[in-house]
Protein backbone atom coordinates (compact mmCIF):
# COMPACT_ATOMS: atom_id res chain seq x y z
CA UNK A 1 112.57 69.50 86.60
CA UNK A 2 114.55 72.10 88.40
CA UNK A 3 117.96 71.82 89.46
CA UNK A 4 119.21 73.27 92.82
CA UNK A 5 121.47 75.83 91.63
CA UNK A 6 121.52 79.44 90.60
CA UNK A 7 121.11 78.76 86.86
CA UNK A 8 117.73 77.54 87.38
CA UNK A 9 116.72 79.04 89.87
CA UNK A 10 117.30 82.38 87.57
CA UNK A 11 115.56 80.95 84.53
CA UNK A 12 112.41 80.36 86.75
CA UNK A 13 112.41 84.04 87.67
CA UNK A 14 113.22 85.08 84.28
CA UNK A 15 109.94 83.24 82.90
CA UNK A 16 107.76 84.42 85.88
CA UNK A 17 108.44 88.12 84.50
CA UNK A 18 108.02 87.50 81.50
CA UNK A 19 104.51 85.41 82.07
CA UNK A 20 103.42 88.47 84.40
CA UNK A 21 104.82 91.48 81.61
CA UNK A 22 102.82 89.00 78.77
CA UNK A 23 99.65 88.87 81.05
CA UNK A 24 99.42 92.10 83.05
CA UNK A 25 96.69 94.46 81.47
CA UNK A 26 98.57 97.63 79.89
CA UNK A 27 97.55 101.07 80.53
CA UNK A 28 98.26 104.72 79.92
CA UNK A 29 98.93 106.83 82.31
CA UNK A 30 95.28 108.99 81.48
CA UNK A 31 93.65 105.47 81.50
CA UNK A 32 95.19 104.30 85.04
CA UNK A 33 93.57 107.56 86.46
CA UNK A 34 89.93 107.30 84.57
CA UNK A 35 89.51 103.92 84.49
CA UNK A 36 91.43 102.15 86.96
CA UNK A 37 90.75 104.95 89.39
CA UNK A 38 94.31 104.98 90.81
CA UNK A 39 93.85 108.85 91.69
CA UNK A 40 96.98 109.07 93.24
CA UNK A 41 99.18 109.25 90.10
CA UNK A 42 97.73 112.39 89.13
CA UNK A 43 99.79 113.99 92.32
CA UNK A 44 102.96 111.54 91.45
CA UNK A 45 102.44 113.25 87.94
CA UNK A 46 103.18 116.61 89.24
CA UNK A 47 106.35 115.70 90.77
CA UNK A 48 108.04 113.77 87.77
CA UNK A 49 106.74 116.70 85.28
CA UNK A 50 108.11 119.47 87.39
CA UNK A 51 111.14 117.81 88.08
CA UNK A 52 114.04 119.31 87.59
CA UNK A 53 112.17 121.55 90.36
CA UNK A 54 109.98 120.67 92.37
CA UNK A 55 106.30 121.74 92.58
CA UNK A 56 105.66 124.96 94.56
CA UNK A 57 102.51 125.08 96.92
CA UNK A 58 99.64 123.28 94.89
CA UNK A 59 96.50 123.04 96.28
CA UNK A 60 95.69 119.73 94.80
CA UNK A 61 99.14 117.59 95.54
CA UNK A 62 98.38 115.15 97.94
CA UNK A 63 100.81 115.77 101.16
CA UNK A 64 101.79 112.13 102.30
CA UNK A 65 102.85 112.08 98.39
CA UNK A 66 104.39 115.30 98.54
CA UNK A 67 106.39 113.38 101.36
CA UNK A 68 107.25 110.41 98.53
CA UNK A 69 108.61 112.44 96.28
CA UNK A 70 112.18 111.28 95.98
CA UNK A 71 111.67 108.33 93.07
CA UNK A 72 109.22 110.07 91.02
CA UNK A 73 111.71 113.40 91.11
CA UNK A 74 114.21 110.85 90.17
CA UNK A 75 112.00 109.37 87.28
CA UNK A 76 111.48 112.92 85.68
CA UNK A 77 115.01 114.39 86.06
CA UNK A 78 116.11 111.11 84.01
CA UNK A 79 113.35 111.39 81.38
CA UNK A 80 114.22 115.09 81.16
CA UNK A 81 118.05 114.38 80.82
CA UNK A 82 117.85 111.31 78.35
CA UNK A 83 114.87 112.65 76.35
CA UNK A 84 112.45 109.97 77.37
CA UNK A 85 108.89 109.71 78.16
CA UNK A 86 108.80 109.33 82.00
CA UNK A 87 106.54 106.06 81.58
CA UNK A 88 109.32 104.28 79.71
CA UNK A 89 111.77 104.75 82.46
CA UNK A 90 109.34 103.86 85.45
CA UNK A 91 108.86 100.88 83.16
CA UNK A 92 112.28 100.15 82.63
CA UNK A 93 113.37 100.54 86.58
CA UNK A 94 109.67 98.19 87.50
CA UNK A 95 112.23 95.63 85.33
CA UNK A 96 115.28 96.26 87.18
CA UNK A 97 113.84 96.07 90.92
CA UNK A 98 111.89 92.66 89.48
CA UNK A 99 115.31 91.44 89.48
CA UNK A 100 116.99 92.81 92.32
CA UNK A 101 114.09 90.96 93.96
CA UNK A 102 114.21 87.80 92.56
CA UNK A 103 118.09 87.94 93.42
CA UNK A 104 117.48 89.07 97.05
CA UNK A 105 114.93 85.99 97.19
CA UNK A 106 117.72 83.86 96.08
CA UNK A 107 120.42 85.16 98.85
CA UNK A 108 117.53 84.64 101.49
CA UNK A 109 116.47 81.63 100.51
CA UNK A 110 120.37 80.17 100.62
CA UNK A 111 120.70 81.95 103.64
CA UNK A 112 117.68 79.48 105.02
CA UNK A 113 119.05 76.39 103.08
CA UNK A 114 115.67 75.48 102.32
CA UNK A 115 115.23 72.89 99.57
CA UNK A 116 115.12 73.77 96.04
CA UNK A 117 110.98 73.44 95.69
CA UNK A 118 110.99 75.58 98.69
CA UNK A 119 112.71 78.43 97.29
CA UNK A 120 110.90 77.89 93.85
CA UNK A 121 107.08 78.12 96.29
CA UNK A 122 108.80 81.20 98.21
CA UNK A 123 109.40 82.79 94.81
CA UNK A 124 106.38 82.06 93.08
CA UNK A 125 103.93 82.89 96.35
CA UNK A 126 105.35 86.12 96.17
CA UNK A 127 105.85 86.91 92.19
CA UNK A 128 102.32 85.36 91.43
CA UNK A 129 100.46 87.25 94.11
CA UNK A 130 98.31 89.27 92.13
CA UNK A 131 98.62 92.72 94.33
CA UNK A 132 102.21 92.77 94.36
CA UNK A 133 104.67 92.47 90.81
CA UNK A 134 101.31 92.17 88.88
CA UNK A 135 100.01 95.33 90.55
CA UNK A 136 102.88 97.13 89.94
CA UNK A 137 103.25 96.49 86.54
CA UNK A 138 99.98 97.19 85.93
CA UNK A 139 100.03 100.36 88.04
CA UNK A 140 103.89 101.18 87.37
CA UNK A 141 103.59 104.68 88.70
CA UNK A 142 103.61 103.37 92.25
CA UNK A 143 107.49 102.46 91.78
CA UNK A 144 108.35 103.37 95.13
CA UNK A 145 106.27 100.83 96.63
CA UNK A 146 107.65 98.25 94.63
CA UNK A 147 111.31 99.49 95.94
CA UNK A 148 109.79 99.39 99.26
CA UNK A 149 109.23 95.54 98.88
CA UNK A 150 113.13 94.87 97.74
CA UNK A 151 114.05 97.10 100.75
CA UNK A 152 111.68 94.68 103.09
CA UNK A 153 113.84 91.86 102.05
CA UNK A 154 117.26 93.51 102.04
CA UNK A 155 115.34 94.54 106.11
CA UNK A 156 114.54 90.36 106.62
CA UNK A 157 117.93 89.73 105.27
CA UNK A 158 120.68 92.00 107.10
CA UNK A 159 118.50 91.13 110.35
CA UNK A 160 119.10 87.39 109.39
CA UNK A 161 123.01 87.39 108.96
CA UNK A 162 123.42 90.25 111.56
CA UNK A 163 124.77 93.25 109.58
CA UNK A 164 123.86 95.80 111.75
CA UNK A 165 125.07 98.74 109.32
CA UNK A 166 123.48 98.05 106.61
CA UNK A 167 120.30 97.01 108.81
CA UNK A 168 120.42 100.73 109.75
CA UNK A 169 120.99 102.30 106.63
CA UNK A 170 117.92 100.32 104.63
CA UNK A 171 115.53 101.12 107.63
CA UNK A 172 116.24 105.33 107.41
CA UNK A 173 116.42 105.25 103.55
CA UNK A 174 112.83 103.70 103.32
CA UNK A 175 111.36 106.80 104.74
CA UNK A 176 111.98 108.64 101.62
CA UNK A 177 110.12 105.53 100.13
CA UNK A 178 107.12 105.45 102.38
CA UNK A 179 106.40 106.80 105.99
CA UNK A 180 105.60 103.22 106.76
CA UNK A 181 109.66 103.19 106.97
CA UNK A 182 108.97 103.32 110.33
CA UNK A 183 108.29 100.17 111.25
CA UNK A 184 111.65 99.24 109.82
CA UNK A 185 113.74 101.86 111.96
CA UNK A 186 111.51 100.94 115.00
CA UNK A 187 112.00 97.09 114.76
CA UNK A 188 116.11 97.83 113.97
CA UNK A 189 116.37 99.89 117.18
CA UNK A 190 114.28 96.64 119.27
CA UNK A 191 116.68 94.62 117.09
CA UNK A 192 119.92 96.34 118.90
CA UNK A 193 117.76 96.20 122.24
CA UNK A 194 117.73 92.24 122.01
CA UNK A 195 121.12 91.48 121.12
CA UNK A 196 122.74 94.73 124.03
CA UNK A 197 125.22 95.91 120.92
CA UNK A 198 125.62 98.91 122.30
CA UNK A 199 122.11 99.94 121.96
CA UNK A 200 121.60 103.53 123.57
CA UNK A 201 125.10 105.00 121.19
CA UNK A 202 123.06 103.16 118.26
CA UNK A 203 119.77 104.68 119.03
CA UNK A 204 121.03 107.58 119.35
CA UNK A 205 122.00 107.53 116.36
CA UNK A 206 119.17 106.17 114.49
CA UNK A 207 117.22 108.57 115.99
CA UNK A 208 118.86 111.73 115.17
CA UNK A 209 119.44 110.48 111.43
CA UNK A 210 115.69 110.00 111.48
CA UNK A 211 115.06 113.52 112.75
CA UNK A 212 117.04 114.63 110.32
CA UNK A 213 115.20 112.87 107.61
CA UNK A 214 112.06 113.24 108.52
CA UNK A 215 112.97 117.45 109.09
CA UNK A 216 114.06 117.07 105.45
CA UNK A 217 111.36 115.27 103.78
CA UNK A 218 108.98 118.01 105.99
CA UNK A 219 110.59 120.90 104.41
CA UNK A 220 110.11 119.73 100.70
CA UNK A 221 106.73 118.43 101.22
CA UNK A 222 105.45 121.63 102.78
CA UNK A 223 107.01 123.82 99.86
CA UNK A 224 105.49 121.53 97.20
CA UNK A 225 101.50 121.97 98.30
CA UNK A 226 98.92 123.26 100.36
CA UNK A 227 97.39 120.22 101.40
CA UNK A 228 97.00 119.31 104.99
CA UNK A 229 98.44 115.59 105.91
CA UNK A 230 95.65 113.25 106.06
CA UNK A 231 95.66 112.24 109.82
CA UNK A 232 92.98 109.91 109.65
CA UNK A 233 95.15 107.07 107.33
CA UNK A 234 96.51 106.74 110.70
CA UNK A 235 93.70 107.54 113.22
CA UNK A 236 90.28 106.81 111.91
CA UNK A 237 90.07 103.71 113.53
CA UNK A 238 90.01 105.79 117.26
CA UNK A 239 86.48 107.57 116.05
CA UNK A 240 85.19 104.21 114.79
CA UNK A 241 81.40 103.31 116.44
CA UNK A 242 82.21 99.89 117.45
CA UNK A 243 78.74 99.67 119.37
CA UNK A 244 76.84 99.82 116.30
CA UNK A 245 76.13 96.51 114.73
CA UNK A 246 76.32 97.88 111.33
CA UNK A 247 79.35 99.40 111.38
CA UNK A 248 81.12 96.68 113.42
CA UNK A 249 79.39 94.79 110.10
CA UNK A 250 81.44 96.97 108.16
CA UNK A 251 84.59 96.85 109.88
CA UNK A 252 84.93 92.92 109.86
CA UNK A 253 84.49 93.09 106.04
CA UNK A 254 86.97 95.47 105.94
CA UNK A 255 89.35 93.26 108.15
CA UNK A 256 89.07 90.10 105.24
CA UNK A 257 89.76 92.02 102.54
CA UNK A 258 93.52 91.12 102.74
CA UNK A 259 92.81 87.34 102.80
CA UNK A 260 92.69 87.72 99.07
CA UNK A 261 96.18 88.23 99.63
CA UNK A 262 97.58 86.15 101.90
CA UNK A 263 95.45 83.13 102.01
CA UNK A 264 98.53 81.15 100.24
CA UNK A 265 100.20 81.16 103.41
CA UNK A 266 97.76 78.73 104.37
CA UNK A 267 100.11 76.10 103.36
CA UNK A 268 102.54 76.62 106.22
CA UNK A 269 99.73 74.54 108.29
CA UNK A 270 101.40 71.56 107.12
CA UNK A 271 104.57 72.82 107.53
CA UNK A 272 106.99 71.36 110.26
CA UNK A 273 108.47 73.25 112.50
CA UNK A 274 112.07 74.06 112.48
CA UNK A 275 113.26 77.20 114.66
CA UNK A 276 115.36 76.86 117.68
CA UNK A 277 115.06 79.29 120.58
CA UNK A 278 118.25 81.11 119.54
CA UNK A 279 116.76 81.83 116.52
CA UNK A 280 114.13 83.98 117.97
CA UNK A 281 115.33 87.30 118.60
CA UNK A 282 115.52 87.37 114.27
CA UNK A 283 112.09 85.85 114.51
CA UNK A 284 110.49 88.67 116.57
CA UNK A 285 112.63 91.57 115.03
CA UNK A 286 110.93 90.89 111.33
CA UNK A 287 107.86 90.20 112.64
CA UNK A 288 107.30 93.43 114.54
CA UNK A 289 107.52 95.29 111.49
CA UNK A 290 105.11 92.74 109.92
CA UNK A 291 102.91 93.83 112.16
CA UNK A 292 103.46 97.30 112.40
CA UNK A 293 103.32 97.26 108.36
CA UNK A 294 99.84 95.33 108.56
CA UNK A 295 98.65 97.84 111.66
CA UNK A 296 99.07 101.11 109.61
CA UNK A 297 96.39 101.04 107.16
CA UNK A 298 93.99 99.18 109.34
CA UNK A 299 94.25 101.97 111.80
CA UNK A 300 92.96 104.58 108.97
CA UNK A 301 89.33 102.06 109.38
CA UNK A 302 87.10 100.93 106.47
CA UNK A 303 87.53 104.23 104.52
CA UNK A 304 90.48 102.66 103.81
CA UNK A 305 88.98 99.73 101.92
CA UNK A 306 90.34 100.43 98.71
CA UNK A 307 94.10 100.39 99.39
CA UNK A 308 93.77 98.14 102.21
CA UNK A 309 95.30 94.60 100.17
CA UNK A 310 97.97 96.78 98.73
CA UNK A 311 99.01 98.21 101.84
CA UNK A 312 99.03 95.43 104.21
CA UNK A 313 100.60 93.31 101.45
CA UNK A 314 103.79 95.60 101.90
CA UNK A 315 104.24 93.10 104.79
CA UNK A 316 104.66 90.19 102.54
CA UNK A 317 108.55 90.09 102.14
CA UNK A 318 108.80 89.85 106.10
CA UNK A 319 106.29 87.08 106.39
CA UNK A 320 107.19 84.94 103.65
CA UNK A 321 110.91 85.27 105.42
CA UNK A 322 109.33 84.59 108.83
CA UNK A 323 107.33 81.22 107.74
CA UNK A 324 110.66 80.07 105.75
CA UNK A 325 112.64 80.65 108.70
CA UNK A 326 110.29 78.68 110.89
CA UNK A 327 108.94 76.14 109.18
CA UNK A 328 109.93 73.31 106.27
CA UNK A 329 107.40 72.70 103.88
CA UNK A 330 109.46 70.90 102.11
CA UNK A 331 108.25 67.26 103.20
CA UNK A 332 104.54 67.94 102.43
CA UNK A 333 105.48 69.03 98.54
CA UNK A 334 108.16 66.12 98.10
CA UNK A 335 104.92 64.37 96.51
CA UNK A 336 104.90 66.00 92.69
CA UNK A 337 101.03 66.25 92.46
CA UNK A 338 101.04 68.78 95.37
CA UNK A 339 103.66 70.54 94.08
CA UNK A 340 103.20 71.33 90.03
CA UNK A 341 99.44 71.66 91.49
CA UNK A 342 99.95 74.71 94.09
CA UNK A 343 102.33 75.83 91.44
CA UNK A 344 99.11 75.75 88.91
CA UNK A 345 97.03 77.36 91.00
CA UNK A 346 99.44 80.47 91.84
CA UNK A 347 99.54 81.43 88.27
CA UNK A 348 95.62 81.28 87.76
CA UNK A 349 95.21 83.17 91.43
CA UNK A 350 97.16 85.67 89.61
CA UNK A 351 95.62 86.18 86.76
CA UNK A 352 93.47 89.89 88.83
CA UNK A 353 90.52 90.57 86.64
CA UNK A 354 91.61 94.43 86.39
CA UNK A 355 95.50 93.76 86.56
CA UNK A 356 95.50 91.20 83.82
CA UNK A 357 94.24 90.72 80.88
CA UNK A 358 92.06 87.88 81.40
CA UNK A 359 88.37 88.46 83.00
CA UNK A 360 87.05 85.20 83.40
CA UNK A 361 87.48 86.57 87.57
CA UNK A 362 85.68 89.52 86.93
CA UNK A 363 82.23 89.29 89.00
């Protein structure tokens, strides 16, 4: 059915967003905040309406936003400049980064030179996973995590063909994304570590330019509101009562929560593996920011139970590139009834009961 080339490969991403934009349940900005109960966009909303300033000392602007406040600052200076309503051009840039994605998938993917049904499964795990495009179509205020993902591939692939620079420069940008940056500019300065390119001058360097960035994004966050940094995203998991029963209960719960998310990658059990032993110093590189990406909400404990498949699904872009690298799948969906059938099931696993607009889910 599908050919191995670009073409196709492009026309298969160009009817996944459109199936997801068709299907994805459409909400105002109001209703996101009553209904959906996506409380954060009422801080994002202060940012993009105050922009071309920014917001001066509120008491009710959330800091880590505060701290995220480059794309939505963005988003309003454009809607003020063209004349626009703010959701249109969040809208239109969801659209853009949808493709930038799909392409970045593509340069991976050939990168790998996996098989053409491997790179159409690699796609569609990711597209059709319903707390990633879908949720960010749905909830298209929280851009800059969606940017985040295409910078966690452009992180998988300049670790892949080696381009340090550019490895450098994607890992400090995504701190004005996310803090969760981190993990990339922690993982990139292990990454010069395992291959001895002259890694002190380059950490050094990384270093100081994340000083300087975080010093920045400190200064504009403070100045914007009153609110103290919420500590325990990152720490409630050290007060956690372990010895209770209940609460150990609770926390195990909390851990599954993201298989609703990344049970898919189940499939990679039948997988064969491929990777050689020079291969992994890549291998261990993208995975440490996996699991530094996965880590950071769990830390913050079961009060983070809400955000908890959102956040840890940040990861995805380094372990879908991690289980391509290793493994070839390829064999075990030669067979067509295994393939159009996992195919078949991604788009009905997609289908969220509050993302989309079908319910037949909803419990």
């Amino acid at each position: 059915m599908i050919k191995n080339n670009s073409f196709s490969f492009a026309v298969y991403s160009f009817y996944l967003v459109i199936f997801i934009l068709l299907t994805t349940n459409n909400l105002s900005v109001e209703k996101l905040v009553i209904e959906a109960n996506q409380t954060d966009i009422t801080s994002y909303k202060q940012i993009y309406e105050a922009s071309p300033k920014l917001p001066e000392k509120q008491d009710d602007l959330q800091k880590h936003v505060a701290q995220r406040f480059l794309v939505h600052y963005s988003v309003g200076f454009l809607a003020k400049f063209f004349n626009l309503e703010p959701t249109l051009i969040f809208k239109i840039f969801s659209i853009v980064f949808y493709i930038l994605i799909a392409q970045v998938i593509f340069k991976i993917t050939t990168f790998l030179n996996i098989s053409n049904r491997e790179k159409i499964i690699f796609l569609s795990i990711f597209f059709l996973n319903p707390y990633l495009i879908r949720y960010y179509q749905f909830n298209f205020v929280q851009l800059q995590d969606l940017i985040f993902l295409y910078f966690g591939f452009l992180f998988c692939l300049f670790v892949l063909n080696k381009n340090e620079n550019w490895l450098s420069i994607v890992s400090l940008s995504s701190i004005y994304l996310k803090q969760s940056g981190l993990a990339f500019v922690i993982s990139s300065i292990f990454y010069f570590f395992l291959y001895k390119k002259k890694f002190f001058l380059k950490s050094i360097l990384l270093i100081f330019f994340l000083f300087l960035i975080i010093l920045n994004i400190k200064i504009l966050s403070d100045s914007m509101t009153n609110e103290p940094f919420p500590i325990g995203n990152v720490l409630n998991i050290f007060s956690y009562n372990f010895i209770n029963f209940d609460e150990l209960s609770r926390f195990m719960k909390f851990l599954a929560y993201p298989i609703l998310s990344f049970f898919p990658l189940i499939i990679f059990i039948f997988g064969k593996k491929k990777i050689l032993k020079d291969d992994l110093k890549k291998l261990i590189v993208i995975l440490l920011a996996a699991l530094m990406l996965i880590g950071q909400p769990i830390m913050g404990g079961p009060s983070m139970t809400r955000n908890l498949i959102r956040l840890t699904s940040l990861s995805y872009p380094l372990l879908l590139c991690s289980l391509f690298y290793s493994y070839e799948i390829n064999q075990f969906f030669k067979k067509n009834i295994f393939f159009y059938s996992f195919i078949l099931f991604l788009h009905v696993w997609s289908l969220h009961p509050t993302f989309s607009i079908f319910k037949f889910f909803k419990i």
